[in-house]
PDB file of N, CA and C in Angstrom:
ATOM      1  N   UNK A   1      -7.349  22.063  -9.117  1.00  0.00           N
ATOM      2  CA  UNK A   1      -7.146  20.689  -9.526  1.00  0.00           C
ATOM      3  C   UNK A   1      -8.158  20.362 -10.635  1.00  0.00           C
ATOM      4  N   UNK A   2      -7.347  20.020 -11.645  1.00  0.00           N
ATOM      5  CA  UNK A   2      -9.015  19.657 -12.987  1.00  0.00           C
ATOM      6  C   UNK A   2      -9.602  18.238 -12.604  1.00  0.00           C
ATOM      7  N   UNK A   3     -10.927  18.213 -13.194  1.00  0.00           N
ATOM      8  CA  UNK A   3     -11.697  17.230 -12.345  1.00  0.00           C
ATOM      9  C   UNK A   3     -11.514  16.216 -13.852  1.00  0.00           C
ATOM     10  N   UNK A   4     -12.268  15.357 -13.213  1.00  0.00           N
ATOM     11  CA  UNK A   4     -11.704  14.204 -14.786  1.00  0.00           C
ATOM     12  C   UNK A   4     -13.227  14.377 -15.593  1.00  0.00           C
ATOM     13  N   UNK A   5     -12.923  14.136 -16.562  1.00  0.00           N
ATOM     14  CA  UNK A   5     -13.379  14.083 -17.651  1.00  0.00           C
ATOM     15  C   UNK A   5     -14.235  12.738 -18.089  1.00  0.00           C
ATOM     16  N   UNK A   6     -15.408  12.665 -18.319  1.00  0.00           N
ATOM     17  CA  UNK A   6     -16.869  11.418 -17.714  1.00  0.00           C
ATOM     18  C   UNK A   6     -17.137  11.493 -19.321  1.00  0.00           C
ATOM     19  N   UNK A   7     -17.276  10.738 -20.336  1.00  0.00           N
ATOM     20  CA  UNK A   7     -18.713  10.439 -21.348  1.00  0.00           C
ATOM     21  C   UNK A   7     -19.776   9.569 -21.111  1.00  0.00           C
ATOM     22  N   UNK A   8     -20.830  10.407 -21.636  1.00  0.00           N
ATOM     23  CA  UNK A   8     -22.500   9.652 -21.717  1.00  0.00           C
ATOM     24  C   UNK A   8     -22.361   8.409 -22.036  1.00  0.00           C
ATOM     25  N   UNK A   9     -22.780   7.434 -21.438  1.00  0.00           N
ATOM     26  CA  UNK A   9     -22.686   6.379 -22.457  1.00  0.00           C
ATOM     27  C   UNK A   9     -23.689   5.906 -23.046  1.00  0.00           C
ATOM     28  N   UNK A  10     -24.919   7.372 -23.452  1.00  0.00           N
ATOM     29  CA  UNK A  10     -26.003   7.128 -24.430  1.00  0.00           C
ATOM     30  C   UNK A  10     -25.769   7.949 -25.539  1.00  0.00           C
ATOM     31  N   UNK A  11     -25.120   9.450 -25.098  1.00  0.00           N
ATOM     32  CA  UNK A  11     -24.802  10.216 -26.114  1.00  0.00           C
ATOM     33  C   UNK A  11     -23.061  10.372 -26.686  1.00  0.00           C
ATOM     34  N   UNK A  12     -22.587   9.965 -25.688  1.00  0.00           N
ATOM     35  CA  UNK A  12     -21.142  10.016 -25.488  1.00  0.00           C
ATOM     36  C   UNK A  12     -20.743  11.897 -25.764  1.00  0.00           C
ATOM     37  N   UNK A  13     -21.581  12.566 -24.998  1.00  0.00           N
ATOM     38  CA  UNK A  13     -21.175  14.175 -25.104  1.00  0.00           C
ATOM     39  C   UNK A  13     -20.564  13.726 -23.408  1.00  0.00           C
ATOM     40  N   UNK A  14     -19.413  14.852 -23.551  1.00  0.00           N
ATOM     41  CA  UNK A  14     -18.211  14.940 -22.707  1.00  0.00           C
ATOM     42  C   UNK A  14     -18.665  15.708 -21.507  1.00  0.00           C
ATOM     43  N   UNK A  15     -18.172  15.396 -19.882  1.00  0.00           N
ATOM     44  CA  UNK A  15     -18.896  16.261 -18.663  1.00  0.00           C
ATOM     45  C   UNK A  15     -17.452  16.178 -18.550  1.00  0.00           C
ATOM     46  N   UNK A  16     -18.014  16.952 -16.809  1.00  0.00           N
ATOM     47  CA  UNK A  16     -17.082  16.788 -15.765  1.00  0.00           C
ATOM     48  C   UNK A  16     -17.345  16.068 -14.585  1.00  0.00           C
ATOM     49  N   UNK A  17     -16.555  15.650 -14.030  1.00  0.00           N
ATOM     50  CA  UNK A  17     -16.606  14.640 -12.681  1.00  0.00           C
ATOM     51  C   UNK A  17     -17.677  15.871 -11.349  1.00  0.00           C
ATOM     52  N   UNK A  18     -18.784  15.343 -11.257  1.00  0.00           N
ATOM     53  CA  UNK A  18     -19.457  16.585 -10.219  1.00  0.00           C
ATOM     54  C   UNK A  18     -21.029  16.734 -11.202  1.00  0.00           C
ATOM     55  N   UNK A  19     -20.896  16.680 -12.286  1.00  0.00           N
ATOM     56  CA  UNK A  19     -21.857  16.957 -13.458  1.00  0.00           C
ATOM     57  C   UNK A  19     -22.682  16.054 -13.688  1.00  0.00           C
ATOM     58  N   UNK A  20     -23.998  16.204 -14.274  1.00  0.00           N
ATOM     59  CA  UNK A  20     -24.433  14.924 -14.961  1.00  0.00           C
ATOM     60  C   UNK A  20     -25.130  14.122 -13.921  1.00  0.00           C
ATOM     61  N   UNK A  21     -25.453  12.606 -14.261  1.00  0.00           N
ATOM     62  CA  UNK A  21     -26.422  11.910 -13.287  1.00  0.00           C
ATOM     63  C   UNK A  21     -25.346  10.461 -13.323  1.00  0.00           C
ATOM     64  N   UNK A  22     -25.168   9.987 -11.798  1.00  0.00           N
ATOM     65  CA  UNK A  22     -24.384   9.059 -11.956  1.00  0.00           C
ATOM     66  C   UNK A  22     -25.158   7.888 -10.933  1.00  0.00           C
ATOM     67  N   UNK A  23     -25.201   6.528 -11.528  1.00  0.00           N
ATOM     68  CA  UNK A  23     -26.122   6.091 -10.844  1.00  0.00           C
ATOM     69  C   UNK A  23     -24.948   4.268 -11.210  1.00  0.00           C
ATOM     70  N   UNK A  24     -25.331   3.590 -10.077  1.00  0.00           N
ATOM     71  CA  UNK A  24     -24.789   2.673  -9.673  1.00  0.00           C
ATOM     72  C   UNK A  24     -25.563   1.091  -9.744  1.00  0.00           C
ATOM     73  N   UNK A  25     -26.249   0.276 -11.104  1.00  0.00           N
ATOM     74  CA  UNK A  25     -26.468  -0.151 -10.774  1.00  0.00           C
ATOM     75  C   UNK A  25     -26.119  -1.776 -11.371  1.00  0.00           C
ATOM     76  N   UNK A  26     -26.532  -3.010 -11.393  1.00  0.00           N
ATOM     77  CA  UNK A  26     -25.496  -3.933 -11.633  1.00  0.00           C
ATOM     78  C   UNK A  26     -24.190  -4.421 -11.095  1.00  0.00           C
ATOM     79  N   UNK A  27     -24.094  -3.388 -10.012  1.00  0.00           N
ATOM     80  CA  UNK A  27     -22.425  -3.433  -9.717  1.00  0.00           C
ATOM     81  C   UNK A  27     -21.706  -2.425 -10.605  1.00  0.00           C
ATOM     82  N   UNK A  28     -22.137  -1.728 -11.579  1.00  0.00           N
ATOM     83  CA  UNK A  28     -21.476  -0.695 -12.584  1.00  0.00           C
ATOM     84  C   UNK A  28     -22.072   0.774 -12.280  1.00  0.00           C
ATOM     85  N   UNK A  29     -20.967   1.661 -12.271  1.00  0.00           N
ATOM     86  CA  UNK A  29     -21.547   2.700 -12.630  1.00  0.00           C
ATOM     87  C   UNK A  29     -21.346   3.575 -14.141  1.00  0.00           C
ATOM     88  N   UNK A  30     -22.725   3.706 -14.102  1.00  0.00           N
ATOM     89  CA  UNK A  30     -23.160   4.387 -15.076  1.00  0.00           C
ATOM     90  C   UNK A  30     -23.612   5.885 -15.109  1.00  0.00           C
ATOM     91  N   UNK A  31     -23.012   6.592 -15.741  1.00  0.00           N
ATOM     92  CA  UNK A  31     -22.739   8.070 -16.198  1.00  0.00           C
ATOM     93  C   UNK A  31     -23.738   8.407 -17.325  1.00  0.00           C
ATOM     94  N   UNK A  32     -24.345   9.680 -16.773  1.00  0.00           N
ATOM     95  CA  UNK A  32     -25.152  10.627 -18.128  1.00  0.00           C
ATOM     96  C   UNK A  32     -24.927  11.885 -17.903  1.00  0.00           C
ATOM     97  N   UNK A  33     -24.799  12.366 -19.372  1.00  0.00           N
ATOM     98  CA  UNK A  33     -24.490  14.157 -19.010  1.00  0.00           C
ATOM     99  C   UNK A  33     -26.024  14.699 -18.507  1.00  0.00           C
ATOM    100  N   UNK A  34     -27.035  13.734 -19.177  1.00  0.00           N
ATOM    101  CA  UNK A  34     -28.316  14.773 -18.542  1.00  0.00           C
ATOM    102  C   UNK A  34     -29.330  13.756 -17.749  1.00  0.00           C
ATOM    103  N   UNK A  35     -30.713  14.221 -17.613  1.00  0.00           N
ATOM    104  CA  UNK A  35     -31.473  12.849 -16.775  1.00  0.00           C
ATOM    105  C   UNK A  35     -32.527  12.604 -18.302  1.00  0.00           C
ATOM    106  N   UNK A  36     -32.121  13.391 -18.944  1.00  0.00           N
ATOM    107  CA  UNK A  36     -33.036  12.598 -20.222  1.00  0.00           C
ATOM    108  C   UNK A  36     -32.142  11.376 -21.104  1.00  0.00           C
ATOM    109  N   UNK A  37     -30.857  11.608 -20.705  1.00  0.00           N
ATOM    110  CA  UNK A  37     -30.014  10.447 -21.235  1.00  0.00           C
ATOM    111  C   UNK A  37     -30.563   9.230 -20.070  1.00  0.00           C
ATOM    112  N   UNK A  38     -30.361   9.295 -19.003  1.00  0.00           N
ATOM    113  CA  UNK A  38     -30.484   8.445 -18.058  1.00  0.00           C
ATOM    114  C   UNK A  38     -32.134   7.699 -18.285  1.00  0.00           C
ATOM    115  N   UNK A  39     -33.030   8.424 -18.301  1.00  0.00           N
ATOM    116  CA  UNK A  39     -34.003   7.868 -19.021  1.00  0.00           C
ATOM    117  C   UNK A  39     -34.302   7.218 -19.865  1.00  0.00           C
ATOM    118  N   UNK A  40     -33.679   7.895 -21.275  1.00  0.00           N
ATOM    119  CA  UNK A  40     -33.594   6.598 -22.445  1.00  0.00           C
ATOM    120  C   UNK A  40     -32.901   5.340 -21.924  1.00  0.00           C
ATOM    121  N   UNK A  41     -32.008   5.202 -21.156  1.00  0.00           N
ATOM    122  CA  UNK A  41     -31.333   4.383 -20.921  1.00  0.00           C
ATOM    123  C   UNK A  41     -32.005   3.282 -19.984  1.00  0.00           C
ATOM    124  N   UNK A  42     -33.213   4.063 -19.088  1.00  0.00           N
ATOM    125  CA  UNK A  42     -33.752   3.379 -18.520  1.00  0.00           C
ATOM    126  C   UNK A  42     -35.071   2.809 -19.581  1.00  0.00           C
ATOM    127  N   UNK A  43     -35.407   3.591 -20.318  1.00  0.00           N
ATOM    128  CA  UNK A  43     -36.838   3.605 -21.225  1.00  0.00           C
ATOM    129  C   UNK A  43     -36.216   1.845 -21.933  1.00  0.00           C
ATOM    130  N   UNK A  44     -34.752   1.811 -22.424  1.00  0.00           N
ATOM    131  CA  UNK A  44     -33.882   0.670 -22.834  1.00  0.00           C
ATOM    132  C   UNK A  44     -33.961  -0.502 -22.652  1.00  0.00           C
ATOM    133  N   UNK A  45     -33.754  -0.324 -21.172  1.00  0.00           N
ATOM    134  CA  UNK A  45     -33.169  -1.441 -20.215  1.00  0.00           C
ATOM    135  C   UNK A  45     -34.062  -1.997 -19.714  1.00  0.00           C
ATOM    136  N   UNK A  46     -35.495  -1.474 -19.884  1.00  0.00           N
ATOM    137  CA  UNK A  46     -37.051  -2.318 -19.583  1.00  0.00           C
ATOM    138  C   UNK A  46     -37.381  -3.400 -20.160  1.00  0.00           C
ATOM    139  N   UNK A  47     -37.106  -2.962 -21.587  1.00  0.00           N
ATOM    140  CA  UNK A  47     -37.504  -3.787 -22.995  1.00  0.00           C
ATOM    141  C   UNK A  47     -36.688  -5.184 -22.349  1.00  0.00           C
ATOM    142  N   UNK A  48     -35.373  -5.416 -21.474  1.00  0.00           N
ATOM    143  CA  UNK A  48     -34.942  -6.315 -21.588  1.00  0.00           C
ATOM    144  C   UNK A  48     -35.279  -7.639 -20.093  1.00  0.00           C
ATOM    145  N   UNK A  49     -35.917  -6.690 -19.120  1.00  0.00           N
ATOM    146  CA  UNK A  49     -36.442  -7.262 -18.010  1.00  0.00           C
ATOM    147  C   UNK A  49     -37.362  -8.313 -18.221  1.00  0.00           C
ATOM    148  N   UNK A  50     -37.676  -9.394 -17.673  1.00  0.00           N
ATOM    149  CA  UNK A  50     -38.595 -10.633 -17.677  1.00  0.00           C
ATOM    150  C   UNK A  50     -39.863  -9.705 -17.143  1.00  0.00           C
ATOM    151  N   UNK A  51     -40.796 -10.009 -17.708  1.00  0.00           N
ATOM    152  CA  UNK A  51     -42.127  -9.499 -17.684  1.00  0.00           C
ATOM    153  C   UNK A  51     -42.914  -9.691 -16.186  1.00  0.00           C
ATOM    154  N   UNK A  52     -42.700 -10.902 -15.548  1.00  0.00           N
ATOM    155  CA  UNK A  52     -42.905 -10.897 -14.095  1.00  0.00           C
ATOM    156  C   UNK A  52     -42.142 -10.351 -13.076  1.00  0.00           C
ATOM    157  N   UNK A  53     -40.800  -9.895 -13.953  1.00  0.00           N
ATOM    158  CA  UNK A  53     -39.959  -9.402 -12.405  1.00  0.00           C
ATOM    159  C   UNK A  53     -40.533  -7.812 -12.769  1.00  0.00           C
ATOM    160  N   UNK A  54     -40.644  -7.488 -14.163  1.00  0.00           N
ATOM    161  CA  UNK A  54     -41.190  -5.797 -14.514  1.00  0.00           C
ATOM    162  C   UNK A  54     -42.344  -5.399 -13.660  1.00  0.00           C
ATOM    163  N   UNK A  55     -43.142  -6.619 -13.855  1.00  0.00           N
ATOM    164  CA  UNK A  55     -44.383  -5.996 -12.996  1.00  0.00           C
ATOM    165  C   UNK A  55     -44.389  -5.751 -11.294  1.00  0.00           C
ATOM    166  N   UNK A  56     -43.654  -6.873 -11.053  1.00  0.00           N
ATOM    167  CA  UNK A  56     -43.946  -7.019  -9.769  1.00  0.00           C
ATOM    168  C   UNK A  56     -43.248  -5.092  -9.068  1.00  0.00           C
ATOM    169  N   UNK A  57     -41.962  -5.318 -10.161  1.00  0.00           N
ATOM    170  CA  UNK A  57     -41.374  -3.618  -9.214  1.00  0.00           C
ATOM    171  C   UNK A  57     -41.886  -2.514 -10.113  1.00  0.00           C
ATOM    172  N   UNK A  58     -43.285  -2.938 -10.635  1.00  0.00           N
ATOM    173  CA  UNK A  58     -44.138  -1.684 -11.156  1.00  0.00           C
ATOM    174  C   UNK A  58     -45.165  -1.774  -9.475  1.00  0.00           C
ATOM    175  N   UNK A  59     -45.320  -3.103  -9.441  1.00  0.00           N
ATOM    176  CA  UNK A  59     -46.638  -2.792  -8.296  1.00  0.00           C
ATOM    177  C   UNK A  59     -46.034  -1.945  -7.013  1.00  0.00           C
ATOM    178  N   UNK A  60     -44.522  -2.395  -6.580  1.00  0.00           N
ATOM    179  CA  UNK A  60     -43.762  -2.088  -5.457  1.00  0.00           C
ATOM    180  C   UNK A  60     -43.194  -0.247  -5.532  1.00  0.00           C
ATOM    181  N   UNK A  61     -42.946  -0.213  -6.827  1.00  0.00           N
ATOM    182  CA  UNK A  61     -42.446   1.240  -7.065  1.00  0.00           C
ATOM    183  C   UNK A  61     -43.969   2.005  -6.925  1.00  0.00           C
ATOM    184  N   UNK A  62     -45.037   1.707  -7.466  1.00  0.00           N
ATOM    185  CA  UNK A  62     -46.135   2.399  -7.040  1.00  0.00           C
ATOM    186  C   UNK A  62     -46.320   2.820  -5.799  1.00  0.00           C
ATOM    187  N   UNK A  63     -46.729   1.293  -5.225  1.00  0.00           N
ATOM    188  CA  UNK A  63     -46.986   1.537  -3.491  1.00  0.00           C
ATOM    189  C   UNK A  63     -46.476   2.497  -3.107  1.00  0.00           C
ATOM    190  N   UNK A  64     -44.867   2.617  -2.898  1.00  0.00           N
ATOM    191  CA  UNK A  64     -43.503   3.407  -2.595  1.00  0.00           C
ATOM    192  C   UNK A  64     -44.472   4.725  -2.803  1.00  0.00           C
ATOM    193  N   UNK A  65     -44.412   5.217  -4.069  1.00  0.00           N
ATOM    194  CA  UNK A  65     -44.831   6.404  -4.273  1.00  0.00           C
ATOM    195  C   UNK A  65     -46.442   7.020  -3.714  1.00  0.00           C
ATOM    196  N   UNK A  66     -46.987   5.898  -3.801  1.00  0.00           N
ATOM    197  CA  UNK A  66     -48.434   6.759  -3.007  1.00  0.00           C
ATOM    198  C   UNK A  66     -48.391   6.591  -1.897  1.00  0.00           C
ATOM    199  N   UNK A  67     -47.528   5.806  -1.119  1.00  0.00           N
ATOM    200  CA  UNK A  67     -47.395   5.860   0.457  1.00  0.00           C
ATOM    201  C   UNK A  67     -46.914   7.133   0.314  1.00  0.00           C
ATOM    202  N   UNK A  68     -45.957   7.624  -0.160  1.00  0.00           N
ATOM    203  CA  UNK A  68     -44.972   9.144  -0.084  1.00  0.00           C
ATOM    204  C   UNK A  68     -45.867  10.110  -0.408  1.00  0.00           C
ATOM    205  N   UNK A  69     -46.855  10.045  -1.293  1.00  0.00           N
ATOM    206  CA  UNK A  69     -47.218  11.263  -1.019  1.00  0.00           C
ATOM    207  C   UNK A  69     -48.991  11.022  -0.286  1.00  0.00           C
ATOM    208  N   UNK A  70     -48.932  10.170  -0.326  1.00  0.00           N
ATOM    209  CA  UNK A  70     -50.255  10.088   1.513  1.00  0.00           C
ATOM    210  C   UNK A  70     -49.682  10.776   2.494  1.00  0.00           C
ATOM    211  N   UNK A  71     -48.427  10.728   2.951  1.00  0.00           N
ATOM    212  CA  UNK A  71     -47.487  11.288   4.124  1.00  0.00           C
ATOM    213  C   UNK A  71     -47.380  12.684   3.748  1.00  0.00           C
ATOM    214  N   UNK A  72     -47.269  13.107   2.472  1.00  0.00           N
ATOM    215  CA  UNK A  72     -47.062  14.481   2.674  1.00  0.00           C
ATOM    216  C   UNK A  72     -48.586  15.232   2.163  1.00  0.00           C
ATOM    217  N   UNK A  73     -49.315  14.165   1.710  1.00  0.00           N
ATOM    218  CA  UNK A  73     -50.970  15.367   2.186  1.00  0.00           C
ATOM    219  C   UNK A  73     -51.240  14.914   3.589  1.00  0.00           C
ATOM    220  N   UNK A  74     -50.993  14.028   4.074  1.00  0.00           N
ATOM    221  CA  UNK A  74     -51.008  14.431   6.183  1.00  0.00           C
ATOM    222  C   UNK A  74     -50.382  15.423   6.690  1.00  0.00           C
ATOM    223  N   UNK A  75     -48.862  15.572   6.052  1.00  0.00           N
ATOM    224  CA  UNK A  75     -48.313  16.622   6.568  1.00  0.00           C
ATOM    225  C   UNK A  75     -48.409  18.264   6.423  1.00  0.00           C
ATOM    226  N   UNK A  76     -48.978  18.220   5.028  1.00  0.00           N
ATOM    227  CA  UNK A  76     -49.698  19.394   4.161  1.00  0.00           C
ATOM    228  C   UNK A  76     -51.068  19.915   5.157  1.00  0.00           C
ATOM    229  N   UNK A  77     -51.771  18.837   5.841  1.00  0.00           N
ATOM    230  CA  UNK A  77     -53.080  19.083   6.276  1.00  0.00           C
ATOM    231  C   UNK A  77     -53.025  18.884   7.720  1.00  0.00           C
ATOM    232  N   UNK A  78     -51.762  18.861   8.626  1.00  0.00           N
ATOM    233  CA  UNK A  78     -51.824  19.142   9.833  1.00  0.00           C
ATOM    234  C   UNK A  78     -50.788  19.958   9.795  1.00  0.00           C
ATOM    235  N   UNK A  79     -50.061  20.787   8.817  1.00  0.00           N
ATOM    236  CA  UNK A  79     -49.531  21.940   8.910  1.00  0.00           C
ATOM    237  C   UNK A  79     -50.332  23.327   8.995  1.00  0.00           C
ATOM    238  N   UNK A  80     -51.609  22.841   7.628  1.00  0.00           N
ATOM    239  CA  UNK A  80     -52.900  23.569   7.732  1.00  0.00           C
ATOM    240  C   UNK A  80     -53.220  23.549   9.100  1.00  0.00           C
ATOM    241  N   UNK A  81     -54.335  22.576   9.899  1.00  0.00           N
ATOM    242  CA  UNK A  81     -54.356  22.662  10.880  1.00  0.00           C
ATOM    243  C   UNK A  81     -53.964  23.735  11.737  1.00  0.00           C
ATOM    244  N   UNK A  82     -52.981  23.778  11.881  1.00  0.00           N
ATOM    245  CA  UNK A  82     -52.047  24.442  13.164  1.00  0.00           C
ATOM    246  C   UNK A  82     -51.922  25.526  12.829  1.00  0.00           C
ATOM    247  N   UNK A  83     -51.978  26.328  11.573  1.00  0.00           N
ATOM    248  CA  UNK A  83     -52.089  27.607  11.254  1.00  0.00           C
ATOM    249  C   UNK A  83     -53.764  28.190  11.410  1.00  0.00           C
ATOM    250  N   UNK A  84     -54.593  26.900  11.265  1.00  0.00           N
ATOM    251  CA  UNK A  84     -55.836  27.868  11.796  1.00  0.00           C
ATOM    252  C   UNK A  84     -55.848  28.007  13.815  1.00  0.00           C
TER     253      UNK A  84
END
């Protein structure tokens, strides 16, 4: 069965349905053949955010991420653990 046929809508180079980075947001989905398209697109779509809502999900996307990897140097260092 041929799969359908997707364009970038940063580069407009041609995929296949399965390919590429497809991400959902606005209520739209949005298609990239690569994650460096998806990037510019995000690098884009900053410039247009209100400066207090940017920051606030800079402070929240941080947190997110150093909670995640606090959890995995605990898990890194009671995996150690248990092997001595």
């Amino acid at each position: 069965m041929p799969t359908k046929s997707i364009k970038c809508i940063v580069c407009n180079k041609t995929f296949f349905e399965g390919q590429g980075v497809k991400l959902v947001l606005g209520g739209r989905e949005l298609y990239f053949h690569s994650k460096s398209c998806a990037l510019k697109f995000f690098k884009s779509m900053v410039l247009y955010l209100d400066q207090k809502d940017l920051e606030r999900a800079v402070v929240s996307t941080l947190k997110e991420f150093e909670q995640r990897i606090k959890e995995l140097e605990e898990r890194s260092k009671k995996h150690i653990e248990t092997i001595h």
